[in-house]
N, C-alpha and C. Protein backbone atom coordinates (compact mmCIF):
# COMPACT_ATOMS: atom_id res chain seq x y z
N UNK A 1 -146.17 17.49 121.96
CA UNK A 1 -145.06 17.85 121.08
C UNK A 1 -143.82 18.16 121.93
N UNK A 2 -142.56 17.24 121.56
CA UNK A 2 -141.36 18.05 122.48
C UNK A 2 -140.62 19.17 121.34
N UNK A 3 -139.92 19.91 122.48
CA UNK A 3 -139.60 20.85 121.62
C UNK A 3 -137.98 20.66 121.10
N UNK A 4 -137.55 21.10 120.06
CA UNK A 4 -136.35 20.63 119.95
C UNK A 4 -134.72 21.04 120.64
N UNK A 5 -134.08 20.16 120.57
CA UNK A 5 -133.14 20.74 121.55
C UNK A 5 -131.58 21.05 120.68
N UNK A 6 -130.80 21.55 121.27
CA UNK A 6 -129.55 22.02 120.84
C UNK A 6 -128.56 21.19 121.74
N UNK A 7 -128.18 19.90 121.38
CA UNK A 7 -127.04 19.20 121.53
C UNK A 7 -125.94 19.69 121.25
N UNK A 8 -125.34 19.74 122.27
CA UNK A 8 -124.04 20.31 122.30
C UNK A 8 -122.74 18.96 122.60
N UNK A 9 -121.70 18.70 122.08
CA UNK A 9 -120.88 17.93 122.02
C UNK A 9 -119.70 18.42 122.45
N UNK A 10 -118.74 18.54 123.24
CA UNK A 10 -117.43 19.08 123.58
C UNK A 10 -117.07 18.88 124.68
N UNK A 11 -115.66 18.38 124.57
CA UNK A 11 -115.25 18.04 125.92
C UNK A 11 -114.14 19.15 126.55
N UNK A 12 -114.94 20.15 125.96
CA UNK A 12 -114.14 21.66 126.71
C UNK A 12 -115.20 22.29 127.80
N UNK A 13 -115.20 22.33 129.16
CA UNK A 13 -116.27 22.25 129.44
C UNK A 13 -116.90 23.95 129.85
N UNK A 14 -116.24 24.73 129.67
CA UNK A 14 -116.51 26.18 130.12
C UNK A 14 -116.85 26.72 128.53
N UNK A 15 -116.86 25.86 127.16
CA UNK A 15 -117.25 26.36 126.34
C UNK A 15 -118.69 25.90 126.02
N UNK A 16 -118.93 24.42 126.73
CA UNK A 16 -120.42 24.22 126.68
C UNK A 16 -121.27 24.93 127.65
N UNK A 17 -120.93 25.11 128.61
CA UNK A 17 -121.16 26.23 129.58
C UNK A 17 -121.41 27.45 128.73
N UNK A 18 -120.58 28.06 128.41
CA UNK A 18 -120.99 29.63 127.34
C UNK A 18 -122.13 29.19 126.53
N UNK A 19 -121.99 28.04 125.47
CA UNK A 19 -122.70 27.96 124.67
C UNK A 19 -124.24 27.28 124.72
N UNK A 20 -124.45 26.81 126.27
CA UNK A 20 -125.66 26.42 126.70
C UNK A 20 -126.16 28.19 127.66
N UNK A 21 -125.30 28.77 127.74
CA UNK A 21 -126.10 30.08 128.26
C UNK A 21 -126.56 30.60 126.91
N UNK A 22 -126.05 30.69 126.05
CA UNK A 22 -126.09 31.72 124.90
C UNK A 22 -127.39 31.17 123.74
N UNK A 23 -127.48 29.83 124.15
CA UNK A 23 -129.09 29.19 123.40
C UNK A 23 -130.07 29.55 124.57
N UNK A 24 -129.82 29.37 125.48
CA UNK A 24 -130.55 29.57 126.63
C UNK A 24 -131.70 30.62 126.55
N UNK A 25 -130.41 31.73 126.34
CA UNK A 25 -130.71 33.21 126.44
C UNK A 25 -131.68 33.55 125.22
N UNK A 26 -131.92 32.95 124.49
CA UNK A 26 -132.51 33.04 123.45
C UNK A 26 -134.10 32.40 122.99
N UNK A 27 -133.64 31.48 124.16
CA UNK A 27 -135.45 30.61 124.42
C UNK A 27 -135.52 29.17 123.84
N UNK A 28 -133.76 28.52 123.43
CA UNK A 28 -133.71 27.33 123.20
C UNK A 28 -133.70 26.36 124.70
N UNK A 29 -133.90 25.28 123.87
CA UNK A 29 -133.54 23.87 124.87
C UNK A 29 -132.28 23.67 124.61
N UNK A 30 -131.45 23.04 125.53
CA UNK A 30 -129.85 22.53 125.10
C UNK A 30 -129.75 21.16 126.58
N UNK A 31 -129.02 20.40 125.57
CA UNK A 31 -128.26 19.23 126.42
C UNK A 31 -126.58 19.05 126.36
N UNK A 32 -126.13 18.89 127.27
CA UNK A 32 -124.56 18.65 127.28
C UNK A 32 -123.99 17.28 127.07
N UNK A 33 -123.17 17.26 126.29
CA UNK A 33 -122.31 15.99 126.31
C UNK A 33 -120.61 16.22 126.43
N UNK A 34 -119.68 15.56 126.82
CA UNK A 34 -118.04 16.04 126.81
C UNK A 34 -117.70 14.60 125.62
N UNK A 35 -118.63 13.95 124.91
CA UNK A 35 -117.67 13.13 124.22
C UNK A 35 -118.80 12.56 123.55
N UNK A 36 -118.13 11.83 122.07
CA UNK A 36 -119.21 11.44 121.03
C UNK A 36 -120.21 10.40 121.97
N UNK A 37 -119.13 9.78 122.41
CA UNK A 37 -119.72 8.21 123.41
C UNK A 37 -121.08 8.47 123.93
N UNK A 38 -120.67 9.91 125.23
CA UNK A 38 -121.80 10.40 125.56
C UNK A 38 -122.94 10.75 125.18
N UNK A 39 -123.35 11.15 123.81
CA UNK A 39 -124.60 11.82 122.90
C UNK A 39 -125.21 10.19 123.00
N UNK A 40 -123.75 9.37 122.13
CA UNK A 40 -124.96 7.79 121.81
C UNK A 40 -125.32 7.19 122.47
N UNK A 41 -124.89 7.26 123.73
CA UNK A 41 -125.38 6.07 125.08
C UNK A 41 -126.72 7.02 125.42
N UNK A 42 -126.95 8.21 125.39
CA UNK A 42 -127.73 9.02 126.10
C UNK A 42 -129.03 8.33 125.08
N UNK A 43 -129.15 8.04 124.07
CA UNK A 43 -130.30 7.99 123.11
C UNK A 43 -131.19 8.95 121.94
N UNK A 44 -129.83 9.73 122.59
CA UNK A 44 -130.65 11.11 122.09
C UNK A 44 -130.80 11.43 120.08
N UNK A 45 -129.95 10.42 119.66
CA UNK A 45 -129.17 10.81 118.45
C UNK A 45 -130.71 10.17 117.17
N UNK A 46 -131.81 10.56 117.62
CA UNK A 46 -133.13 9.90 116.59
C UNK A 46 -134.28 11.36 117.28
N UNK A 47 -133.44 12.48 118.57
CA UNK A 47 -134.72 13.44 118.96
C UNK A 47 -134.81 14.34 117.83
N UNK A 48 -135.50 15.66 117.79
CA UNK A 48 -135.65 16.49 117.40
C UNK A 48 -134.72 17.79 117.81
N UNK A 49 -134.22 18.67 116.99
CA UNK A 49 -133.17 19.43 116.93
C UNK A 49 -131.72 19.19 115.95
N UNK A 50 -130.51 19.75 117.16
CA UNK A 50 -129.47 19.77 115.86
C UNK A 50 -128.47 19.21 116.93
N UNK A 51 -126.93 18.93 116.05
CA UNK A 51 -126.18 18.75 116.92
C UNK A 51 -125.05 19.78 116.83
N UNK A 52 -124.27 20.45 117.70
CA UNK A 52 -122.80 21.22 117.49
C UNK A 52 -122.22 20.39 117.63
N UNK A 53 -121.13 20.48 117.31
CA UNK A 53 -120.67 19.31 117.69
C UNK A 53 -118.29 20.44 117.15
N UNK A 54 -117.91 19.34 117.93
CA UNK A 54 -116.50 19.76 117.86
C UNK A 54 -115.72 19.03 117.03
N UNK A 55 -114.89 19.30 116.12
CA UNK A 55 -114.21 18.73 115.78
C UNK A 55 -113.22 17.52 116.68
N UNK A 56 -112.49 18.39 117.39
CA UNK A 56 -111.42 17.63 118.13
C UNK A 56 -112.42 16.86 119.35
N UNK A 57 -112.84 15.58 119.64
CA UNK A 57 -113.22 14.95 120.26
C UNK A 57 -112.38 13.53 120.94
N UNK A 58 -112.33 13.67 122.68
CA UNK A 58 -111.57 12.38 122.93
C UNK A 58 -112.11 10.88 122.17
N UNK A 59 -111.30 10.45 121.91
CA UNK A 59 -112.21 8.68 121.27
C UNK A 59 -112.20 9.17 120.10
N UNK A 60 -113.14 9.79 119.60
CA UNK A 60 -112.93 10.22 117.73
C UNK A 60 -113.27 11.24 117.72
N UNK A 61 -112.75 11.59 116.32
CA UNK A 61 -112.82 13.30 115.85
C UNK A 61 -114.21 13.06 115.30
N UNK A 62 -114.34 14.50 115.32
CA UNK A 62 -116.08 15.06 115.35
C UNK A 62 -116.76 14.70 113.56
N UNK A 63 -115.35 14.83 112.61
CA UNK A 63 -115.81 14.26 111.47
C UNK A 63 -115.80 13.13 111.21
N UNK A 64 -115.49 12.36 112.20
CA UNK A 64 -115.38 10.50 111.80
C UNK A 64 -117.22 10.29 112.30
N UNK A 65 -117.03 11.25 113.69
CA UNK A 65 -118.38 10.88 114.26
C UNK A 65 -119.48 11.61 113.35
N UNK A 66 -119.28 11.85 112.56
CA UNK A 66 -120.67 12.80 111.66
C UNK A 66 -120.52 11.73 110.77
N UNK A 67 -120.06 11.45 109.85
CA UNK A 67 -119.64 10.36 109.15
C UNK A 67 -120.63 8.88 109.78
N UNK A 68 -120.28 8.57 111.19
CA UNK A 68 -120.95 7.47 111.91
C UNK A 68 -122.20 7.35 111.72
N UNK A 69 -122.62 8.93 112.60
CA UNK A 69 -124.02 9.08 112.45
C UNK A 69 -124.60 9.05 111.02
N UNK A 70 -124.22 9.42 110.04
CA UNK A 70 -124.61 9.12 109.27
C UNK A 70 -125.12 8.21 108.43
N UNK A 71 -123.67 6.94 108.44
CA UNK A 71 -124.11 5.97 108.28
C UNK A 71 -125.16 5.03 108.94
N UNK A 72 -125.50 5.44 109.81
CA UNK A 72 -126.44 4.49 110.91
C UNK A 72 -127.98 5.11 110.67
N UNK A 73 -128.15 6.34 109.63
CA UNK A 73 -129.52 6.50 109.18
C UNK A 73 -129.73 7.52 110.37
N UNK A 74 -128.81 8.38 110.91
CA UNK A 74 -129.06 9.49 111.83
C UNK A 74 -129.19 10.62 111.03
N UNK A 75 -130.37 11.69 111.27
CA UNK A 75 -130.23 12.75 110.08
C UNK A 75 -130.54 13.96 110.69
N UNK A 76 -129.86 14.23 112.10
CA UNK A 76 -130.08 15.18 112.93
C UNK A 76 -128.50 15.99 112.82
N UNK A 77 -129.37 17.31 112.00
CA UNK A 77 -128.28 18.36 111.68
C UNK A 77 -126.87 18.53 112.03
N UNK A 78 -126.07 18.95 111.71
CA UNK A 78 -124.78 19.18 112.25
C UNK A 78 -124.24 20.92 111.92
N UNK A 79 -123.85 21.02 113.01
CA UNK A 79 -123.01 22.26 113.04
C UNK A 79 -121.79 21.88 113.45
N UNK A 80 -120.62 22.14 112.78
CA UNK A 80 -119.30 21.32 113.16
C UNK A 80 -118.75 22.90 114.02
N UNK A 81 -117.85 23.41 114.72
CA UNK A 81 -116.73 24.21 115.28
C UNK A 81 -115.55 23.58 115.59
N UNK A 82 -114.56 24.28 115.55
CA UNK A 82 -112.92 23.80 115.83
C UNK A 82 -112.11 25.11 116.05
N UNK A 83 -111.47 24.89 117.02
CA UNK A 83 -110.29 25.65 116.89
C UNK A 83 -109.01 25.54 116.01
N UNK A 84 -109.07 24.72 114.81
CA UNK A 84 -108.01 24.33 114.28
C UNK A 84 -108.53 23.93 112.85
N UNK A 85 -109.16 25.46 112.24
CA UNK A 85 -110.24 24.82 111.19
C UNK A 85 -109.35 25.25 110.07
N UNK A 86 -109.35 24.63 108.76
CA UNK A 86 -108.70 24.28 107.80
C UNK A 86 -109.58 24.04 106.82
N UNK A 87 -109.34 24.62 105.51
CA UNK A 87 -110.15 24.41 104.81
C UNK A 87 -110.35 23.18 103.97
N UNK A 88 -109.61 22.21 104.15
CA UNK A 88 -110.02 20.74 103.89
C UNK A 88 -111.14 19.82 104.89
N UNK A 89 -110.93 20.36 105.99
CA UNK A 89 -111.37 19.84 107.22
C UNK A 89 -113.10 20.39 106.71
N UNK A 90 -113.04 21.49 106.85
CA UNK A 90 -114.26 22.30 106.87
C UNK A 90 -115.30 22.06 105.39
N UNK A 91 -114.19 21.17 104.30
CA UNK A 91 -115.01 20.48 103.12
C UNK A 91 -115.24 19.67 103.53
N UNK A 92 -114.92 19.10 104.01
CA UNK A 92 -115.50 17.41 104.29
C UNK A 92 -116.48 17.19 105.12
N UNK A 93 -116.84 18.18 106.21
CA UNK A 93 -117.63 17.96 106.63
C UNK A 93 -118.96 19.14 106.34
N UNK A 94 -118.95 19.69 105.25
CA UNK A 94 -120.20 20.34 104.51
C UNK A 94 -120.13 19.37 103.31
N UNK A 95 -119.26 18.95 102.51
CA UNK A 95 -119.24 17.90 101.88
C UNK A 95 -120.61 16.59 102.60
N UNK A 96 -120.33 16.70 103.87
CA UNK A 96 -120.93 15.64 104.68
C UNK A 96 -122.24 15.28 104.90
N UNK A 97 -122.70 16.98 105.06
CA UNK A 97 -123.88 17.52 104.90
C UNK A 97 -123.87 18.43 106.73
N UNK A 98 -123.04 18.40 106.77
CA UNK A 98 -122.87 19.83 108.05
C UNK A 98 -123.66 20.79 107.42
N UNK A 99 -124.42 21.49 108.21
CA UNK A 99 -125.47 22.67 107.91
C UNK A 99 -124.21 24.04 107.92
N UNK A 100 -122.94 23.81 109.24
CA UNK A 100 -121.72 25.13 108.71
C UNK A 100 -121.28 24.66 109.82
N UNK A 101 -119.84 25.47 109.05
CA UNK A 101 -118.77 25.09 109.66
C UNK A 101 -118.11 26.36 110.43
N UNK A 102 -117.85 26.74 112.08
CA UNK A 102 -117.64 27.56 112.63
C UNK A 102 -115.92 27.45 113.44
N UNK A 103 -115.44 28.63 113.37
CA UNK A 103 -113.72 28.52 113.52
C UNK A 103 -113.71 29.36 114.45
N UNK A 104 -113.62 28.48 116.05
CA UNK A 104 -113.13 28.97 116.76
C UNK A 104 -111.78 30.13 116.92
N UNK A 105 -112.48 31.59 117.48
CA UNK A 105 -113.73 32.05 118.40
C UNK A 105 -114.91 32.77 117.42
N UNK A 106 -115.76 32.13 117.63
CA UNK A 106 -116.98 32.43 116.72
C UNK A 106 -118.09 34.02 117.29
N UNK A 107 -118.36 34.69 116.44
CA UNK A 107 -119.55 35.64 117.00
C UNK A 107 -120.65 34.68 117.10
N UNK A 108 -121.49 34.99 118.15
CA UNK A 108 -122.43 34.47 118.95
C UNK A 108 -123.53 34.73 117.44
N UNK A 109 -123.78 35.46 117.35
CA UNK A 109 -124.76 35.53 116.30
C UNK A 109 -124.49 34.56 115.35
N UNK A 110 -123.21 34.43 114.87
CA UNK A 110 -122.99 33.19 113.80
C UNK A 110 -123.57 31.94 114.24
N UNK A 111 -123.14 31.86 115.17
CA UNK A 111 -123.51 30.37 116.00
C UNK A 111 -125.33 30.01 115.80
N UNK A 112 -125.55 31.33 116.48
CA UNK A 112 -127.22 31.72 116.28
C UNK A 112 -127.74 30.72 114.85
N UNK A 113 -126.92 31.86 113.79
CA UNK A 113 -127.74 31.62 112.50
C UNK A 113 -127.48 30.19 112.18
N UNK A 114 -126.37 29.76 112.86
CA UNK A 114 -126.02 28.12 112.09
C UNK A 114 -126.83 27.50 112.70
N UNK A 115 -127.50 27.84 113.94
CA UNK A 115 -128.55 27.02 114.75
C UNK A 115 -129.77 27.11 114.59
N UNK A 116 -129.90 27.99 113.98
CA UNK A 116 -131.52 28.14 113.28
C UNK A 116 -131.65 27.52 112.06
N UNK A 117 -130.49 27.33 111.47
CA UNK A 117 -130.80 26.91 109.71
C UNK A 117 -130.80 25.51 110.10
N UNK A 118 -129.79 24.72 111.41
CA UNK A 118 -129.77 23.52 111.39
C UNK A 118 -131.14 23.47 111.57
N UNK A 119 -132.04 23.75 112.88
CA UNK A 119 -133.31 23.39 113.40
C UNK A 119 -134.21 23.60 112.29
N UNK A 120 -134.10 24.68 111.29
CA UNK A 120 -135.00 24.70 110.48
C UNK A 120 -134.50 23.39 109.25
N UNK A 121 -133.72 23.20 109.19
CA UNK A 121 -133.46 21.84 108.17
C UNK A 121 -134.28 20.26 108.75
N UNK A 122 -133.89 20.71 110.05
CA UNK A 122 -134.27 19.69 110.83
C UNK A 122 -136.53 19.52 110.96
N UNK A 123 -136.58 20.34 110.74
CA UNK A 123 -138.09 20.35 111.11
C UNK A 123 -138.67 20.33 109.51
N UNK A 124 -137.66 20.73 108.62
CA UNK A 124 -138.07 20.07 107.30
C UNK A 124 -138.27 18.69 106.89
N UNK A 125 -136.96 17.97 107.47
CA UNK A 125 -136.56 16.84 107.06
C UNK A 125 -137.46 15.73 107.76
N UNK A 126 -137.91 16.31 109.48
CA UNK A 126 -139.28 15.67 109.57
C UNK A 126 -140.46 15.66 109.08
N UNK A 127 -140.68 17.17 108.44
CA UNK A 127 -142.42 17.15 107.92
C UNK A 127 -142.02 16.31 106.42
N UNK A 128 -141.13 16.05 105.88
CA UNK A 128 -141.07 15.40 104.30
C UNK A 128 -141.23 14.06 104.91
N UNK A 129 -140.70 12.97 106.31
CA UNK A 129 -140.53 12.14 106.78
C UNK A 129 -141.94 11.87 107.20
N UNK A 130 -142.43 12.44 108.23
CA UNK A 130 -143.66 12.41 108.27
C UNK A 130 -144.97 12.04 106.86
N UNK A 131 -144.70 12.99 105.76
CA UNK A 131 -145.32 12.74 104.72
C UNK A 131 -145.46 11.59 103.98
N UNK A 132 -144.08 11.17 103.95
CA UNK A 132 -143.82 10.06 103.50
C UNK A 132 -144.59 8.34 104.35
N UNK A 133 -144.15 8.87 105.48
CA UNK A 133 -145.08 7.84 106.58
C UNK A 133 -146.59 7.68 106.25
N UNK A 134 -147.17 8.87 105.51
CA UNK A 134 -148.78 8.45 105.22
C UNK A 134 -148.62 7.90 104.20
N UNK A 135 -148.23 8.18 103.23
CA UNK A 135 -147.90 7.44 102.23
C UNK A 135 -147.82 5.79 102.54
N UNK A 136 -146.62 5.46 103.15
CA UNK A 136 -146.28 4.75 103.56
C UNK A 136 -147.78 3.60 104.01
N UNK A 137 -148.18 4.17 105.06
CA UNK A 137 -149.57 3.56 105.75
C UNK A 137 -150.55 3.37 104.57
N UNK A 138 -150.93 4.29 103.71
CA UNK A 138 -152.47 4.44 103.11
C UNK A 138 -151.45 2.87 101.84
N UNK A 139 -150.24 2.76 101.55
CA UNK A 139 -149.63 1.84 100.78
C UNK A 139 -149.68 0.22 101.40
N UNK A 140 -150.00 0.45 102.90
CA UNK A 140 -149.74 -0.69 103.40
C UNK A 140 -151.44 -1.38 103.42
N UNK A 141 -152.15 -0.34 103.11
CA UNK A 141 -154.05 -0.66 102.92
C UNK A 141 -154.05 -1.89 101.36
N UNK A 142 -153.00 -1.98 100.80
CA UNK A 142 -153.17 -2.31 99.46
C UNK A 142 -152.81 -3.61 99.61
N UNK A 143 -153.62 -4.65 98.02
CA UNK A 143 -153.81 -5.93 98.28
C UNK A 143 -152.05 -6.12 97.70
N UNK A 144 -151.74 -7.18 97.83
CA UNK A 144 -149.98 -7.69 97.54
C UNK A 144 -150.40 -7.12 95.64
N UNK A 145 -151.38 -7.66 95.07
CA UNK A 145 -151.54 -7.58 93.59
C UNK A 145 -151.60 -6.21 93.87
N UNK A 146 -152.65 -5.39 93.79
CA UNK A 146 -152.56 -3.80 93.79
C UNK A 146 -151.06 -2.92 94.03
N UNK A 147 -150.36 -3.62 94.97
CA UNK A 147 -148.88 -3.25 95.22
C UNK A 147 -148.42 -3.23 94.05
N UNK A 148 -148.38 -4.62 93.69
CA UNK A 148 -147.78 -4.91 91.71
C UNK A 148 -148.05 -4.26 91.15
N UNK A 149 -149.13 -3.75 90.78
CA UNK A 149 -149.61 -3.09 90.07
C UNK A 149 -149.77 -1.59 89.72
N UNK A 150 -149.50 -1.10 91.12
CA UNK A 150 -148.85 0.13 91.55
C UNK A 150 -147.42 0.88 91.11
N UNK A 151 -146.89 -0.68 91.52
CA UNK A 151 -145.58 -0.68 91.38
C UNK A 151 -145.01 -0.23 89.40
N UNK A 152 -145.41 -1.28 89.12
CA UNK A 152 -145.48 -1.41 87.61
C UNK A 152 -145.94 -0.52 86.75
N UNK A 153 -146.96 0.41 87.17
CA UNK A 153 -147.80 0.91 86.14
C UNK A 153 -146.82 2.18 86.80
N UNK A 154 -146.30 2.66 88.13
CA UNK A 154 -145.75 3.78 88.31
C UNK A 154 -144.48 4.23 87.71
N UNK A 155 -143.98 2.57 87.05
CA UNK A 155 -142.13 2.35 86.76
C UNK A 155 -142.82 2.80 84.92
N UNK A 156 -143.49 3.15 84.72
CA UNK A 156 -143.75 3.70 83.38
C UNK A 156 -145.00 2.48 82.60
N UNK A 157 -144.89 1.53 82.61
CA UNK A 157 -146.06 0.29 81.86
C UNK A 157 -146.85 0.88 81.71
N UNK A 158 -147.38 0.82 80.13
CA UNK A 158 -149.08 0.59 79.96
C UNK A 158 -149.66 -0.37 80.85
N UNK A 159 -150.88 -0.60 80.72
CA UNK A 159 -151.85 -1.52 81.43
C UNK A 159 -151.68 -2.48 80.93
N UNK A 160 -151.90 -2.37 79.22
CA UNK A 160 -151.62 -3.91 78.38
C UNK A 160 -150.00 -4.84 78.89
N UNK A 161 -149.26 -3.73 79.08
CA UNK A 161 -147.55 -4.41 79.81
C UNK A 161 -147.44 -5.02 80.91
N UNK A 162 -148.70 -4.51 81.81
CA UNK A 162 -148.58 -4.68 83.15
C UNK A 162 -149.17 -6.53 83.45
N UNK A 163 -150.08 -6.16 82.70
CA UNK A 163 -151.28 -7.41 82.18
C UNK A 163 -150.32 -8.67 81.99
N UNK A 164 -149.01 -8.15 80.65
CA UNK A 164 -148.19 -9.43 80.54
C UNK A 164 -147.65 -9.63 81.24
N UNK A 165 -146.72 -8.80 82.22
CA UNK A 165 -145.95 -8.93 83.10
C UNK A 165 -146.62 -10.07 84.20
N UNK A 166 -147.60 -9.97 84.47
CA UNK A 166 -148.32 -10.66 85.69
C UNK A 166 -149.31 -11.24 85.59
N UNK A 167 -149.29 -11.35 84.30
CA UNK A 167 -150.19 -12.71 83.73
C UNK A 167 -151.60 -12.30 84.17
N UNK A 168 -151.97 -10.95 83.87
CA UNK A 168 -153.86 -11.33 84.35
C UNK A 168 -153.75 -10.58 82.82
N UNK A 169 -155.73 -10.40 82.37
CA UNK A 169 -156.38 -9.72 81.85
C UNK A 169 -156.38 -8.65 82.13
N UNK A 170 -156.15 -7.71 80.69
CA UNK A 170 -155.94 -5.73 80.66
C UNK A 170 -156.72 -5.29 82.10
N UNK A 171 -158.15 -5.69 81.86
CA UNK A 171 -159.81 -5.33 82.46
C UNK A 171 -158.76 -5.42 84.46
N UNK A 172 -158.62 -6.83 84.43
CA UNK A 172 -158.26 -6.63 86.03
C UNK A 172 -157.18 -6.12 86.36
N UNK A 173 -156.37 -5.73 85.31
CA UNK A 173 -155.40 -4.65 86.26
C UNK A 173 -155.62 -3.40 86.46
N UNK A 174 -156.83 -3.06 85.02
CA UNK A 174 -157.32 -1.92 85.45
C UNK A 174 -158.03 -1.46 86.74
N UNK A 175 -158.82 -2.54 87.06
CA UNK A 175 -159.55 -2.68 88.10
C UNK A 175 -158.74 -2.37 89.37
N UNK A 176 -157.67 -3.38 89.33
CA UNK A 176 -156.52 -3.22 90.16
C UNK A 176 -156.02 -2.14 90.94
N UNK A 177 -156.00 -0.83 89.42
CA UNK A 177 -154.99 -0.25 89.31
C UNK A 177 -156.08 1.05 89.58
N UNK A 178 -157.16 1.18 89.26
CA UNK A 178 -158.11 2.34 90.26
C UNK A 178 -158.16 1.49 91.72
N UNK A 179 -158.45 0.51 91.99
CA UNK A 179 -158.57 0.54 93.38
C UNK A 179 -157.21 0.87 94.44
N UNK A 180 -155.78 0.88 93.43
CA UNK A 180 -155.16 1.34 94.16
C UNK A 180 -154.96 2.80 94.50
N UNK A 181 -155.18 3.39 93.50
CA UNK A 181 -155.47 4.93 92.91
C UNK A 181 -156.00 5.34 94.18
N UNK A 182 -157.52 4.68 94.30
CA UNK A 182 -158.26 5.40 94.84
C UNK A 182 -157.87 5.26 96.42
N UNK A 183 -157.15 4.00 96.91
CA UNK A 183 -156.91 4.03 98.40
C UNK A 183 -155.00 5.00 98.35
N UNK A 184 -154.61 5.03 97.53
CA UNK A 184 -153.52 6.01 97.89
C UNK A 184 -153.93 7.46 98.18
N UNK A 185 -155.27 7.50 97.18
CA UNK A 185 -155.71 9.21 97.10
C UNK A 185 -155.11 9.66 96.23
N UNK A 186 -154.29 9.22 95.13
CA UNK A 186 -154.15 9.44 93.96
C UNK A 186 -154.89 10.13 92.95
N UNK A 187 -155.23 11.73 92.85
CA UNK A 187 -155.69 11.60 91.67
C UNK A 187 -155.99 11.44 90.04
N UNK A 188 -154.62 11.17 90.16
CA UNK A 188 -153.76 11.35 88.93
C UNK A 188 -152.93 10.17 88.44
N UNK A 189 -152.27 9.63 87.48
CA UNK A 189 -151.40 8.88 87.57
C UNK A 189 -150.34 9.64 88.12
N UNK A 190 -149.85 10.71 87.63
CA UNK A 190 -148.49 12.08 88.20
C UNK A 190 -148.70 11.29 89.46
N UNK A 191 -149.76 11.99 89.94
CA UNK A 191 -149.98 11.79 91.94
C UNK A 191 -149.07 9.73 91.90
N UNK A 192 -150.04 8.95 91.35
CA UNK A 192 -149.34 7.71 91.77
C UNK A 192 -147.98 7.76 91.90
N UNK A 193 -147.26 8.19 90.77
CA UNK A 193 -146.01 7.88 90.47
C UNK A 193 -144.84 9.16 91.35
N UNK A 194 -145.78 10.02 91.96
CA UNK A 194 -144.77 10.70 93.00
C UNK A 194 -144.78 9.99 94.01
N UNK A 195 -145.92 9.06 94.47
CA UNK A 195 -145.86 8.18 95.48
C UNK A 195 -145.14 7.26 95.82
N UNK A 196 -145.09 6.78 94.27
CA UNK A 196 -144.03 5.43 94.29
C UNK A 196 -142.68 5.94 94.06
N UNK A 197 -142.77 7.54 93.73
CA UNK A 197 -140.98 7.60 94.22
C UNK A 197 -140.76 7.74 95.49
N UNK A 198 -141.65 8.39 96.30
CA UNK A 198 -141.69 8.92 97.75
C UNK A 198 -140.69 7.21 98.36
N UNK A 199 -141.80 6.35 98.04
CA UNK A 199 -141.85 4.98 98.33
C UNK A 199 -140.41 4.41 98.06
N UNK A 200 -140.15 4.85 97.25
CA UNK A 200 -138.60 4.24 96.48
C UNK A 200 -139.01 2.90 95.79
N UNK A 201 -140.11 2.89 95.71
CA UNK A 201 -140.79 1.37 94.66
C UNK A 201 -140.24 0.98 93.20
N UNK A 202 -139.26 0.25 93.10
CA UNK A 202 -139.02 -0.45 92.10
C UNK A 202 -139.75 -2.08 91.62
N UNK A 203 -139.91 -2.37 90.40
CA UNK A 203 -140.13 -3.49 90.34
C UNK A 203 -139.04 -5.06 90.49
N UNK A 204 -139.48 -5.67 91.02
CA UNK A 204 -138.77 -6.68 91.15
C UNK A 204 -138.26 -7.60 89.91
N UNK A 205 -137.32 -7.64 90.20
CA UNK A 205 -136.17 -8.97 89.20
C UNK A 205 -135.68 -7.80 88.18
């Protein structure tokens, strides 16, 4: 297991300095970066932990780059800080999904708590991710028909609907439709159909 770290972003460099003593001191991990560039070339932007990150950044501002990460399916926390915080600025990026927004010069304890709620968001958002991954696997055990059938009977169908839809007999989709049951671990239809939301399973056409 690695443990998670506290990415730090700023190209002020005696404040990443303070702020890698001050996780330090506390029994975190921390990595330094002076610029967005730096975090993404490093690889780091898919580990475990959070990011601080600065508003004012050379190359782009810290909310274009939360924004980025975002779009690219990055879902590693944000704590935004600025010396030049504004309360439009500071919507947009909790708007964003920033865990908080800190206005330079911050109490150390604030910083603290914004770094614990990120890491704890963060170790959520893996165990639901994780969950989903078994899901995922015990779904990939299933025949292409059982998928259908999964699929269909979870989007609301009776059996008799499912039957027309895909052209078999009631009897084999039932059949179908416990053998998928039973390799999801389904015990329930409820249970199926939280699966197939987990899944994001819609039917086709």
């Amino acid at each position: 297991m690695t443990s998670p770290v506290v990415h730090i972003v700023d190209d002020d460099a005696s404040l990443r300095e303070a702020l890698d003593s001050l996780f330090r001191s506390v029994g975190l991990e921390t990595q330094q970066f002076s610029s967005a560039q730096d975090f993404l070339q490093s690889g780091r932007a898919s580990a475990e932990g959070c990011l601080v990150l600065d508003i004012r950044l050379p190359g782009i501002n810290g909310l274009d780059f939360q924004a980025q990460l975002a779009a690219s399916g990055v879902t590693m926390p944000v704590v935004l800080m600025t010396g030049h915080g504004d309360i439009p600025m500071s919507v947009r990026g909790m708007k964003a999904g920033a865990v908080d927004f800190l206005t330079k010069p911050f109490r150390d304890q604030d910083m603290l708590d914004a770094v614990a709620a990120a890491m704890a968001r963060d170790a959520s958002v893996r165990a639901e991710q994780g969950g989903v991954d078994a899901v995922r696997g015990k779904f990939d055990t299933l025949s292409e028909r059982e998928k259908q059938v999964m699929t269909l009977v979870a989007s609301g169908l009776m059996n008799k609907q499912v039957a027309f839809e895909l052209g078999l007999s009631e009897i084999t989709v039932k059949i179908h439709r416990g053998n998928a049951m039973r390799k999801m671990g389904a015990g329930s239809l409820a249970d199926l159909v939280r699966m197939a939301e987990a899944l994001k399973l819609r039917p086709a056409g």
